[in-house]
N, C-alpha and C. Protein backbone atom coordinates (compact mmCIF):
# COMPACT_ATOMS: atom_id res chain seq x y z
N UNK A 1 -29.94 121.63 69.87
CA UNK A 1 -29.06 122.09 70.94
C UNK A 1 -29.51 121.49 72.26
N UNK A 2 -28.28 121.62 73.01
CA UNK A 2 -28.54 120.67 74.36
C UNK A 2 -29.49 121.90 75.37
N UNK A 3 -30.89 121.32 76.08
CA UNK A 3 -31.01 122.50 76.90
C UNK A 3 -31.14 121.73 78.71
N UNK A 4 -31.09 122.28 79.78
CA UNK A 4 -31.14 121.88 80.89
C UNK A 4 -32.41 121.14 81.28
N UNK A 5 -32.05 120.11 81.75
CA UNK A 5 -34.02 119.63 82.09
C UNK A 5 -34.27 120.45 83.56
N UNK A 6 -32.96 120.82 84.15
CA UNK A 6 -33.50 121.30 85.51
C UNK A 6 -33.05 122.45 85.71
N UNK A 7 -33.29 123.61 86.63
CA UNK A 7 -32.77 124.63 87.02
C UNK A 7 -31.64 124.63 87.67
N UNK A 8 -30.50 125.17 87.56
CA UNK A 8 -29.61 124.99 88.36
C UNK A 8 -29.18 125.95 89.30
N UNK A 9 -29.35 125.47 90.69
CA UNK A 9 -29.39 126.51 92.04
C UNK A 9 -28.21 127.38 91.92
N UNK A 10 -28.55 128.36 92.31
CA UNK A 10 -27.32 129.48 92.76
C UNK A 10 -25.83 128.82 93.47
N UNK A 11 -26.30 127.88 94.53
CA UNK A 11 -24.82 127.41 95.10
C UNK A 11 -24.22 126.19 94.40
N UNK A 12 -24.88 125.72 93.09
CA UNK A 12 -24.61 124.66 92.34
C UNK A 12 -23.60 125.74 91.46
N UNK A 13 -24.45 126.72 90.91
CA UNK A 13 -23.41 127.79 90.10
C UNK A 13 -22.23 128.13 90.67
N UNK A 14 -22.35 128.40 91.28
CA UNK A 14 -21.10 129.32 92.47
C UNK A 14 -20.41 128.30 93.30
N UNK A 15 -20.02 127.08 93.20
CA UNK A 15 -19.27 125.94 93.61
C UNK A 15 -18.56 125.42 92.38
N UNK A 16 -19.18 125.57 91.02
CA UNK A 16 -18.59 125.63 89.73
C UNK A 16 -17.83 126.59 89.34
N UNK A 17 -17.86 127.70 89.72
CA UNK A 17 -17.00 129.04 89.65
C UNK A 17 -16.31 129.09 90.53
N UNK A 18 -15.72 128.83 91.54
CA UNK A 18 -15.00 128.83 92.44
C UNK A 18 -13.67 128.97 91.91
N UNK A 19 -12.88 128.84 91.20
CA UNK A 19 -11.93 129.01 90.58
C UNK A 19 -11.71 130.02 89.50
N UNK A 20 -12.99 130.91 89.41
CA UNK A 20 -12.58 131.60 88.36
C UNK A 20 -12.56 133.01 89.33
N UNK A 21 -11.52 133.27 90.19
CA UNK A 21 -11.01 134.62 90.70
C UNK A 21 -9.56 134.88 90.48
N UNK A 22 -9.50 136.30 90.43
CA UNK A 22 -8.11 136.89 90.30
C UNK A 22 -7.19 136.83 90.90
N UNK A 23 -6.10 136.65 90.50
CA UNK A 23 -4.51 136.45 91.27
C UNK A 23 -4.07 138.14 91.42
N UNK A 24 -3.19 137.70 93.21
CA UNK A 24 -2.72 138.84 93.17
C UNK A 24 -1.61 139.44 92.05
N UNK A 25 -1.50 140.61 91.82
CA UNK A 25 -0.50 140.91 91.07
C UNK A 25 1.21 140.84 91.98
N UNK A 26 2.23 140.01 91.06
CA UNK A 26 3.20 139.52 91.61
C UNK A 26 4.43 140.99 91.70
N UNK A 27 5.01 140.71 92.27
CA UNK A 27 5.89 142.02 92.20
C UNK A 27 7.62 141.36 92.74
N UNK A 28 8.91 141.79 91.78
CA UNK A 28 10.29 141.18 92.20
C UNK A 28 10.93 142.57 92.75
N UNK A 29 11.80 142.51 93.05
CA UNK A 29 12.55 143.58 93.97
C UNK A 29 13.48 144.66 92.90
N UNK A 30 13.77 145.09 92.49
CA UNK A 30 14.87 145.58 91.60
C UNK A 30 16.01 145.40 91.99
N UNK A 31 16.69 144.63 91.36
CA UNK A 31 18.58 144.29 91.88
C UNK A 31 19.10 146.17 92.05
N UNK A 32 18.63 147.05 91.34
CA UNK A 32 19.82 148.24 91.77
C UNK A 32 19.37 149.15 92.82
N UNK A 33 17.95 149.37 92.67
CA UNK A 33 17.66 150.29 94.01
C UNK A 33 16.59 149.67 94.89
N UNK A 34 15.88 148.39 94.97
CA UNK A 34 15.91 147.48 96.09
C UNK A 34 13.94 148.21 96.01
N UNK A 35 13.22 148.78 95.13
CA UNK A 35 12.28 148.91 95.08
C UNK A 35 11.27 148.37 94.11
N UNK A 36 9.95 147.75 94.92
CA UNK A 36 9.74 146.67 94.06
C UNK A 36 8.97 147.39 92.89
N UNK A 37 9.10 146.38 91.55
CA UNK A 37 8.90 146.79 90.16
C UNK A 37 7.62 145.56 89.70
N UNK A 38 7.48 145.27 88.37
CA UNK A 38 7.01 144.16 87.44
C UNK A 38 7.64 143.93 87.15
N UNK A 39 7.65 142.14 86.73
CA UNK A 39 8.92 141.24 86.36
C UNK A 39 8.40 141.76 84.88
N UNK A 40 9.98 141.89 84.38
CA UNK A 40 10.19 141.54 82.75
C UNK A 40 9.89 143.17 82.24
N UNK A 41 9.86 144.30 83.57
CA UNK A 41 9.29 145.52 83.06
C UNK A 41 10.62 146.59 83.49
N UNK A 42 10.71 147.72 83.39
CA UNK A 42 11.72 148.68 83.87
C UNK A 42 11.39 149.40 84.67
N UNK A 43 12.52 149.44 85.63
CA UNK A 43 12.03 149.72 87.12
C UNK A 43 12.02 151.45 87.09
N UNK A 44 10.33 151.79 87.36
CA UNK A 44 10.63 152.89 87.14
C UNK A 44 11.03 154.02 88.18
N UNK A 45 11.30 153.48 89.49
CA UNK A 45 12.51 154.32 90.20
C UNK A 45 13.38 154.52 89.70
N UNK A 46 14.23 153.78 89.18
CA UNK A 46 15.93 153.98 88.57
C UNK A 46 16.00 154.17 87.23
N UNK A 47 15.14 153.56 86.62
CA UNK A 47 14.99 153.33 85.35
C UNK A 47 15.96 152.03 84.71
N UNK A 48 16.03 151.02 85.66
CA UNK A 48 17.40 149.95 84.97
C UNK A 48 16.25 148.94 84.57
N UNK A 49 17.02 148.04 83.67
CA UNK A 49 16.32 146.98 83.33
C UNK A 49 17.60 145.71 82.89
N UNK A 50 17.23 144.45 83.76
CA UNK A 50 18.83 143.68 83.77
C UNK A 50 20.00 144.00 83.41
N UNK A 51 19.95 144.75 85.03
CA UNK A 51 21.60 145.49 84.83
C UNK A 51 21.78 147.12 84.38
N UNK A 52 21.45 147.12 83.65
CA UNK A 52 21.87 148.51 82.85
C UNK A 52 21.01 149.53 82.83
N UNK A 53 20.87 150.79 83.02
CA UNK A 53 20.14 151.71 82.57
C UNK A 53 19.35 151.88 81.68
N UNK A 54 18.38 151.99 81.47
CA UNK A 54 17.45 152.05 80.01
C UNK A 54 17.16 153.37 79.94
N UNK A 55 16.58 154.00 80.92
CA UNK A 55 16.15 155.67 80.96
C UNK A 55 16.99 156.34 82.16
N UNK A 56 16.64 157.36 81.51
CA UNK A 56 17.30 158.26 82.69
C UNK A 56 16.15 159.00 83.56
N UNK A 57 16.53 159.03 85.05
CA UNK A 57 15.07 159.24 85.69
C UNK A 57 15.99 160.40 86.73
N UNK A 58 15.17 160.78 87.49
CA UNK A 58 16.01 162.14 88.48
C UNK A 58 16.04 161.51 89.74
């Protein structure tokens, strides 16, 4: 197995990771009551999901 001949510094690590952080979570508007939801999920103010009602909510 391959092993390191040298130590590798903390800001050598952490200039290699630089890309491994989290995205914000995205959010779309709901076409029927204008409050934002998750794409591809049912909006659970209204309860619609493209277009139509899926649940019934109060």
């Amino acid at each position: 197995m391959a092993n390191p001949k040298h130590k590798l510094s903390k800001s050598k690590r952490d200039k290699r990771r630089t890309h491994y952080k989290l995205e914000g979570v995205s959010f779309q508007l709901c076409p029927q009551c204008r409050d934002p939801k998750l794409p591809h999920h049912i909006c659970p103010n209204c309860g619609s999901y493209k277009g139509r009602t899926v649940i019934e909510t109060d």
